[in-house]
Protein backbone atom coordinates (compact mmCIF):
# COMPACT_ATOMS: atom_id res chain seq x y z
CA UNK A 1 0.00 0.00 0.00
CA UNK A 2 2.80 2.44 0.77
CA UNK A 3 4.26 1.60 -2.24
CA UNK A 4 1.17 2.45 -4.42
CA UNK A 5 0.38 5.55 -3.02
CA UNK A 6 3.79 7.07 -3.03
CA UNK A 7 3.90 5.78 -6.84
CA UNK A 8 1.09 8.30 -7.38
CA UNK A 9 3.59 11.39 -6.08
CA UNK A 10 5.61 10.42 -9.73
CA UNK A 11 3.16 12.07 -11.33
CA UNK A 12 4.11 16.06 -12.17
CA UNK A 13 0.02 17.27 -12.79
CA UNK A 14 -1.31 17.74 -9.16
CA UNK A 15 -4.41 17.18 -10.22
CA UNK A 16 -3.81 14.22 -12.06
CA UNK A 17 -1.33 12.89 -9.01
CA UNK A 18 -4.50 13.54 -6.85
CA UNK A 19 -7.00 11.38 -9.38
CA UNK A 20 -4.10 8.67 -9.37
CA UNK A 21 -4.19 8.67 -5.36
CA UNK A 22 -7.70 8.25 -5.80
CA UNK A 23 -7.87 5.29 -7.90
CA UNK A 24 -5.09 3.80 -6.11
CA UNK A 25 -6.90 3.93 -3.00
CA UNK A 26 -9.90 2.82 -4.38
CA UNK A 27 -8.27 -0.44 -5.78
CA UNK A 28 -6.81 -1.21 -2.46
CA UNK A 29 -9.75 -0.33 -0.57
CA UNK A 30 -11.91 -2.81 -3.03
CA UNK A 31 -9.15 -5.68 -2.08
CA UNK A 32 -9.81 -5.59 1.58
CA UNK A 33 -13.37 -5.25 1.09
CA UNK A 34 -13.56 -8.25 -0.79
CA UNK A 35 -11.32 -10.31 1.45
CA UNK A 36 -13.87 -9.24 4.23
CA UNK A 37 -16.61 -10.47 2.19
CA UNK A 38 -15.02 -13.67 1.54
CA UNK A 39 -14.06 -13.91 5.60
CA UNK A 40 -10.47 -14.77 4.16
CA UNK A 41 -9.42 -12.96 7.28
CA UNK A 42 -11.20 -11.67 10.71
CA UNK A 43 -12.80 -8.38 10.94
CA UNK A 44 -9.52 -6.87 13.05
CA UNK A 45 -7.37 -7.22 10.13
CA UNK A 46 -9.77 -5.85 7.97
CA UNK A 47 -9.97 -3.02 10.31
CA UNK A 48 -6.12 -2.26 10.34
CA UNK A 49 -5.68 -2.57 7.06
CA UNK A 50 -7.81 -0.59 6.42
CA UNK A 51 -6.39 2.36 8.65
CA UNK A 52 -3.06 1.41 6.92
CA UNK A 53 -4.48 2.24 3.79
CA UNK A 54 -5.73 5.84 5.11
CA UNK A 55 -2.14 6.57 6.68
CA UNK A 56 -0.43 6.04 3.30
CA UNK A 57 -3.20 8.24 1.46
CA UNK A 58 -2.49 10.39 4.40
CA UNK A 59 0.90 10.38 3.72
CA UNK A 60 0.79 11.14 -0.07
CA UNK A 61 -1.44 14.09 -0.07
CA UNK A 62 0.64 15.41 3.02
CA UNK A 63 3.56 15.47 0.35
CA UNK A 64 1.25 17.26 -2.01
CA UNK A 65 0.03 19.48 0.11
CA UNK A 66 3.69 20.49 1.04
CA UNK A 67 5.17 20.80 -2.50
CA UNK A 68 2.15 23.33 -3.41
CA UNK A 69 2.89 25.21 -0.13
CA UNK A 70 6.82 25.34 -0.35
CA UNK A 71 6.92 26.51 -4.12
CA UNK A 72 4.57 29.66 -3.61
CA UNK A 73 6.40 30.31 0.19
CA UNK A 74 9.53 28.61 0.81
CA UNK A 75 10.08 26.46 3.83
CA UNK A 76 10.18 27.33 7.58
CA UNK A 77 13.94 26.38 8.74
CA UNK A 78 13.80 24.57 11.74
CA UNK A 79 10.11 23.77 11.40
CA UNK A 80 8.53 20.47 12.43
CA UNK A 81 4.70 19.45 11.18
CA UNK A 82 3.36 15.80 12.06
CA UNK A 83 -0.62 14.42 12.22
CA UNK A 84 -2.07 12.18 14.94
CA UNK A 85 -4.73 9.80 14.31
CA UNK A 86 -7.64 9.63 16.85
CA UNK A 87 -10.23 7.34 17.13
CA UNK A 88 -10.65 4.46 15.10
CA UNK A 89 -7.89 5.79 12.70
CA UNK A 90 -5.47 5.68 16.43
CA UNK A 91 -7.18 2.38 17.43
CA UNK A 92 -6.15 0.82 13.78
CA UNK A 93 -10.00 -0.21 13.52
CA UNK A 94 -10.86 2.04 10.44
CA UNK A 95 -14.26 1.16 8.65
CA UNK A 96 -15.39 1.94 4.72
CA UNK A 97 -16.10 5.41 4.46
CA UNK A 98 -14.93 6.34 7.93
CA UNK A 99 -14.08 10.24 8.71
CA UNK A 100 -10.35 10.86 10.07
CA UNK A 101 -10.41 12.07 13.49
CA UNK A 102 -6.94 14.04 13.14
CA UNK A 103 -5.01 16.53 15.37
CA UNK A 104 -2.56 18.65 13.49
CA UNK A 105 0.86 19.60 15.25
CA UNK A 106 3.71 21.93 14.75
CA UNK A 107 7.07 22.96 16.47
CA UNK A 108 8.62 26.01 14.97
CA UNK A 109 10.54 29.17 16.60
CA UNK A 110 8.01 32.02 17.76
CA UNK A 111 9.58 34.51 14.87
CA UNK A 112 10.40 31.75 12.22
CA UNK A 113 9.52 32.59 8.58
CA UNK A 114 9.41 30.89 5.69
CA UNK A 115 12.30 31.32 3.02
CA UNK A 116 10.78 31.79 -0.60
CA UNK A 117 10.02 34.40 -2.33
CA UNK A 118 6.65 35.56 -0.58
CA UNK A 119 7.34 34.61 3.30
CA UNK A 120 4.83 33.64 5.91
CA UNK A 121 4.89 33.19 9.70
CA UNK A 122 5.34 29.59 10.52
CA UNK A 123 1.99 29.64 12.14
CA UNK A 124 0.31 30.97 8.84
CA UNK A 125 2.17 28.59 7.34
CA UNK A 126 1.54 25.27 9.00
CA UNK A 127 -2.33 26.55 8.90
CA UNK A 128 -2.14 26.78 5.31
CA UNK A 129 -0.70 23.89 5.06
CA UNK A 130 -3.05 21.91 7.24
CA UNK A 131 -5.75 23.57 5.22
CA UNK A 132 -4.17 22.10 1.87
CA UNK A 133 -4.01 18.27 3.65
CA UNK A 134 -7.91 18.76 4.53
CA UNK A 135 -8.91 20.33 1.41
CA UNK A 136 -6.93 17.66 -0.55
CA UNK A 137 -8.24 13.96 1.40
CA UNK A 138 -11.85 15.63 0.82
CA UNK A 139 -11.50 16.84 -2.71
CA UNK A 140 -13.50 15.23 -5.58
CA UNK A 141 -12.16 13.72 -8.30
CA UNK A 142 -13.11 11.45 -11.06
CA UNK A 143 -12.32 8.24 -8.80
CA UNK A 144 -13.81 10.03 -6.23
CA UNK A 145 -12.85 11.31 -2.98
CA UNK A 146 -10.31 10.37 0.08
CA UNK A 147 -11.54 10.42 3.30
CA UNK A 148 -13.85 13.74 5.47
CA UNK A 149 -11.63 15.30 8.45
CA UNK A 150 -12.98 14.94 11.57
CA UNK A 151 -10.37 17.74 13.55
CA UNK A 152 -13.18 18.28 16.65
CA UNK A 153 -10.76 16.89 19.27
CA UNK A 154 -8.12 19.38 18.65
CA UNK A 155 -7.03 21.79 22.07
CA UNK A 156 -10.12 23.69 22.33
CA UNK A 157 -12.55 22.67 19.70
CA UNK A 158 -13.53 24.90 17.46
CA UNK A 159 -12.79 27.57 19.78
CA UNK A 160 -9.04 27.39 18.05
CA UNK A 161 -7.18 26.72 15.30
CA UNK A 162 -6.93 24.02 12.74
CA UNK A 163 -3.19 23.22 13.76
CA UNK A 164 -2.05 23.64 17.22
CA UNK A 165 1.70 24.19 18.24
CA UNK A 166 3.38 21.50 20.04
CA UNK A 167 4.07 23.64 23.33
CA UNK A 168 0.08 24.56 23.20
CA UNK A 169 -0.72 21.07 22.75
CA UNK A 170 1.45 20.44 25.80
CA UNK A 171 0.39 22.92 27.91
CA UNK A 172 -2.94 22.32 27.14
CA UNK A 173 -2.99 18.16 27.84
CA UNK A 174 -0.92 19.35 31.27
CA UNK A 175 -3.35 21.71 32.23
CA UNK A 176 -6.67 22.24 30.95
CA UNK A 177 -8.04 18.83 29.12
CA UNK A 178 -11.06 17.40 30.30
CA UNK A 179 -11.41 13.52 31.54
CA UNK A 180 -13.20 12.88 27.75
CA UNK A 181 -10.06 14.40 26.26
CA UNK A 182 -7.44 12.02 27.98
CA UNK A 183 -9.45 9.52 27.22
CA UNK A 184 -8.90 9.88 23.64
CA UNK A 185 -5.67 10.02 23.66
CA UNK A 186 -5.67 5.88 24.70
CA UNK A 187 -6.25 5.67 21.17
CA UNK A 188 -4.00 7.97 19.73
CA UNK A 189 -0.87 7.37 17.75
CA UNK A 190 1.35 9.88 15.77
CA UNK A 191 0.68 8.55 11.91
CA UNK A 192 2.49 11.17 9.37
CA UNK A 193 4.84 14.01 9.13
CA UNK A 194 8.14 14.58 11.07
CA UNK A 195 9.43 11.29 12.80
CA UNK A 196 10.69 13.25 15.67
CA UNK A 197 7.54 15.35 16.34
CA UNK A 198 5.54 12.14 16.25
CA UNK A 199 7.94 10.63 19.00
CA UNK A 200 7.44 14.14 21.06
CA UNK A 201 3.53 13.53 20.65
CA UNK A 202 4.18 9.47 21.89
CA UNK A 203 6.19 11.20 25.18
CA UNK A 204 3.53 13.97 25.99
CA UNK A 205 0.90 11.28 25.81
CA UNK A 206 2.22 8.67 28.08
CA UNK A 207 3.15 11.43 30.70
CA UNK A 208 -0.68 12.56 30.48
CA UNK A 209 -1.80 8.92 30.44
CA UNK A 210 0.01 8.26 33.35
CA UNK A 211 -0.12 11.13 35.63
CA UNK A 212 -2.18 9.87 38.94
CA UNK A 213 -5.68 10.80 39.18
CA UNK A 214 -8.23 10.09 41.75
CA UNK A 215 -9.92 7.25 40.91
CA UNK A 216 -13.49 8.80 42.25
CA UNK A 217 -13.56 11.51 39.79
CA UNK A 218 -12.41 9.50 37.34
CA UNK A 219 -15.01 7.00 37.73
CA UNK A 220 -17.86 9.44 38.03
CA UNK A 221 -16.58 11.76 35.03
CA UNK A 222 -16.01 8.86 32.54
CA UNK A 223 -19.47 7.38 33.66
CA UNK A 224 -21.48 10.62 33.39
CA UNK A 225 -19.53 11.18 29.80
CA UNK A 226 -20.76 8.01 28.37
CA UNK A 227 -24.58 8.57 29.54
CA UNK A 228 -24.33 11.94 28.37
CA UNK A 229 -23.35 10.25 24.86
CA UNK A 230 -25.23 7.31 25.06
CA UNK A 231 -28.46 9.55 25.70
CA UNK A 232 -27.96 11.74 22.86
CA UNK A 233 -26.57 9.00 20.22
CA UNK A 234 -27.83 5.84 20.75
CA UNK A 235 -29.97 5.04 17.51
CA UNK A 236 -31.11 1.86 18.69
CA UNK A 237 -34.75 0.45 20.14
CA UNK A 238 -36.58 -2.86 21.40
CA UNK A 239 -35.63 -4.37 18.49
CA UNK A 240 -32.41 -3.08 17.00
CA UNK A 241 -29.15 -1.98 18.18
CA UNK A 242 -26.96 0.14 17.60
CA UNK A 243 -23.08 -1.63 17.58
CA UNK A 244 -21.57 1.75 18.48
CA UNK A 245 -23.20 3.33 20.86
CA UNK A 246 -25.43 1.21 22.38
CA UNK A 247 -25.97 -0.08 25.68
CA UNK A 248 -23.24 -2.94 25.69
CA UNK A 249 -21.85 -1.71 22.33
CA UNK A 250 -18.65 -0.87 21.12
CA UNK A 251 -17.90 2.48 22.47
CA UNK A 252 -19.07 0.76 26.20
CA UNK A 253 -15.87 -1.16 25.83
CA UNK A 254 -13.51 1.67 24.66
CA UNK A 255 -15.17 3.59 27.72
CA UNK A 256 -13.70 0.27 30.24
CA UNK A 257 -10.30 0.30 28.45
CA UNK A 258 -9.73 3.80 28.57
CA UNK A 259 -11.28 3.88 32.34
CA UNK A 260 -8.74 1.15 32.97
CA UNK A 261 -5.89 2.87 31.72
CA UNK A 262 -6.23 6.01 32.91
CA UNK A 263 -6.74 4.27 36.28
CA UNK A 264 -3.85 1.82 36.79
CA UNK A 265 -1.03 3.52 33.52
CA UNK A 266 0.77 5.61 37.20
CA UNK A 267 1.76 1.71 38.10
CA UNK A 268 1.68 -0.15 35.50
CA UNK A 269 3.49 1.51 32.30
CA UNK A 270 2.66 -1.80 30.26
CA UNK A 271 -0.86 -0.55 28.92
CA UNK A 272 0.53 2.29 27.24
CA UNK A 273 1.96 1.00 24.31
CA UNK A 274 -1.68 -0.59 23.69
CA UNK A 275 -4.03 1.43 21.00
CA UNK A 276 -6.33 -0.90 19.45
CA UNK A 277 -9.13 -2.63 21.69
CA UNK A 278 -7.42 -5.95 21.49
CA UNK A 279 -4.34 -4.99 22.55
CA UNK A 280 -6.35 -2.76 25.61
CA UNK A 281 -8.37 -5.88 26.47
CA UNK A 282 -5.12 -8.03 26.65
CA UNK A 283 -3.25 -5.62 28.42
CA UNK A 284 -5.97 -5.05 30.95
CA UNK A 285 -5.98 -8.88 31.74
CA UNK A 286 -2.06 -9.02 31.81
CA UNK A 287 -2.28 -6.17 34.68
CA UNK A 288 -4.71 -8.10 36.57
CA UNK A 289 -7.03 -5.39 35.68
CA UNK A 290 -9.36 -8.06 34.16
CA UNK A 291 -10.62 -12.05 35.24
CA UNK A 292 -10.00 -14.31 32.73
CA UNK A 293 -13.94 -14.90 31.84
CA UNK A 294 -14.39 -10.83 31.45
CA UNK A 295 -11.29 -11.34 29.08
CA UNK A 296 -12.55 -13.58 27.02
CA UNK A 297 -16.09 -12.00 26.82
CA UNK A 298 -14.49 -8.83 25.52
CA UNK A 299 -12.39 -10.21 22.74
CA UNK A 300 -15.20 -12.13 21.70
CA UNK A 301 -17.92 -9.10 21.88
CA UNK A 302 -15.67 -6.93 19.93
CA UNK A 303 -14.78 -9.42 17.49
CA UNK A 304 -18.85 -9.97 16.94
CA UNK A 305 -19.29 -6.18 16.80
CA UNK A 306 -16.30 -5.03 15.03
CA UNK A 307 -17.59 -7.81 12.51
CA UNK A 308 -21.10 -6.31 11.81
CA UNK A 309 -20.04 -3.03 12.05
CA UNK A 310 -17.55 -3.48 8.67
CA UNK A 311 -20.85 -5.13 7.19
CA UNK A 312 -22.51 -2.17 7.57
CA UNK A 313 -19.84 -0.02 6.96
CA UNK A 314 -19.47 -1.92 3.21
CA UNK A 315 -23.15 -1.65 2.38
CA UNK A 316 -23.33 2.14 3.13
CA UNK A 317 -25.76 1.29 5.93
CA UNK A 318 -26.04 2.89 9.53
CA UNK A 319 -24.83 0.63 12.31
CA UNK A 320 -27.75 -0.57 13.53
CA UNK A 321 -28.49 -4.48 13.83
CA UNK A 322 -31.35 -6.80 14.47
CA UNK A 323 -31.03 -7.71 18.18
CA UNK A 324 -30.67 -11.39 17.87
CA UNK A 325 -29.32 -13.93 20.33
CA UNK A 326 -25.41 -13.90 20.03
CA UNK A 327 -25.99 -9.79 20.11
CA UNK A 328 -27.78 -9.67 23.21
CA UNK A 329 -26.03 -12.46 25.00
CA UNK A 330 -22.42 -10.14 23.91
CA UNK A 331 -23.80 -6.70 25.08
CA UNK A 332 -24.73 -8.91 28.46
CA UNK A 333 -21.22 -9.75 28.88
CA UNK A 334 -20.28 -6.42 28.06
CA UNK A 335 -22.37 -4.78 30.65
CA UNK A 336 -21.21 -7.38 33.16
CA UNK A 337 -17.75 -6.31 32.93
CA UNK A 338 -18.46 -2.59 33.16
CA UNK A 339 -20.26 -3.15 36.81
CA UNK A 340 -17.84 -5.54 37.96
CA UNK A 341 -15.30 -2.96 37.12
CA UNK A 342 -17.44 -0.42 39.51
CA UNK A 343 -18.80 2.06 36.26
CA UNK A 344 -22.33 3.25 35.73
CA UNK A 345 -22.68 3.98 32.18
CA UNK A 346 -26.52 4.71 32.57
């Protein structure tokens, strides 16, 4: 996949380097859909390939994006510009047609300018360029379009700007994030631009993810976040349900993980390197965080729900599912395991 997509960068038209990214990513995207179909591999892999495939688009049209910025403005000496990937794009559980939850980072001196002939600020810059990398992944084209940018959990909201300067980012994360806000960055994982700003972004969020907190609050603010959601986005009734945010659904279990880490990361370091819920669930149980039975209940619910959800996903349909009997006996399990671990996600 990386290799097809940076094939595309060959190409000297923009727009025809853009149409080429398209169709590339279209081909690949058709190839995992059709080894889900076929269930020539489980729903996880699917999932992360998936994601792959958006980091390498992400990737490409970052490179675009750059060489249309430089040759009107120069560069910014000393600069450094990287993207994290939040949600399921972090997690490596991508569906078809997901959005990219993304947070876009820079480093640069407080006076740096660029160096060509019409010179920016470095913040102008990077915010022109994060424009470009938005504009581009959503652009149409005659194979279509990329991916829509989800940048909501950047510092702030919308209350600030599309890019956000590394020192911002920190002192923001240190000092003013809400309980929601560390939770998402469980998921989150550096996935394109400068290799060192990425590891900066790995060290500021395993400080944040580990810093004690009061397990009280923390129960009672992750609890009252997920009924708060749950009230407002659960699409489900009697008969259906909804495999995301439903009562026992998939966002239920990313609530436990992230509960669990945020809880226990001060003492045990190990659950930090985990992103995807997998890897949470098995390093929950390798903490002692979870009984074996919960452990295997929550592989096994996720695996049934991460399943349906990329047959949805495929069709173009909502998430929504016939409540049947494997369903109902996995969102059981599910809820089990949240009151065991002492949460109230009503």
């Amino acid at each position: 996949m990386r290799a097809q997509c940076a094939a595309t960068l060959h190409e000297a038209d923009p727009e025809l380097a853009l149409r080429l990214l398209n169709e590339t990513h279209l081909a690949l995207g058709f190839r995992i859909a059709q080894a889900e179909l076929d269930r020539r591999q489980p729903a996880h892999a699917s999932a992360r390939q998936l994601a792959w495939l958006a980091e390498e688009a992400l990737r490409a049209v970052l490179h675009m994006a750059e060489a249309e910025l430089v040759a009107v403005h120069g560069r910014v000496p000393g600069a450094r510009f990287a993207i994290a990937g939040y949600g399921s794009l972090g997690a490596e559980e991508l569906g078809f047609g997901s959005d990219l939850d993304l947070v876009f980072l820079f480093d640069a001196r407080a006076d740096a300018q660029s160096d060509g002939a019409r010179p920016i600020d470095a913040a102008l810059w990077h915010m022109r360029l994060t424009r470009k990398v938005s504009t581009l992944l959503g652009a149409q084209t005659g194979a279509g379009r990329l991916y829509e940018v989800d940048a909501r959990l950047r510092p702030d909201g919308s209350k600030s700007g599309l890019v956000t300067s590394l020192a911002s980012f920190r002192d923001y994360q240190r000092q003013r994030a809400w309980t929601w806000e560390h939770q998402a960055l469980v998921r989150a994982r550096g996935v394109a631009g400068d290799a060192s700003l990425l590891a900066d972004f790995d060290a500021l969020r395993a400080e944040v993810l580990a810093a004690p907190r009061e397990e009280g609050k923390l129960r009672a603010d992750v609890g009252e976040m997920r009924g708060k959601m749950r009230a407002a986005l659960d699409r489900g009734d009697a008969a259906h349900f909804d495999l995301k945010q439903g009562a026992g659904g998939l966002v239920d279990i990313e609530f436990l993980l992230q509960f669990l880490v945020l809880r226990a990361a001060s003492v045990q370091p190990a659950l930090l390197a985990a992103r995807n819920t997998r890897e949470l669930i098995d390093a929950a149980h390798a903490a002692g965080l979870l009984a074996a039975d919960a452990h295997a209940a929550l592989l096994a619910a996720h695996a049934l729900f991460l399943g349906e959800s990329l047959a949805c996903t495929l069709d173009g349909r909502k998430r929504i599912v016939p409540t049947g009997a494997a369903i109902a006996a996995a969102r059981r399990d599910v809820a089990d395991t949240v009151r065991d671990c002492g949460l109230d996600f009503a």
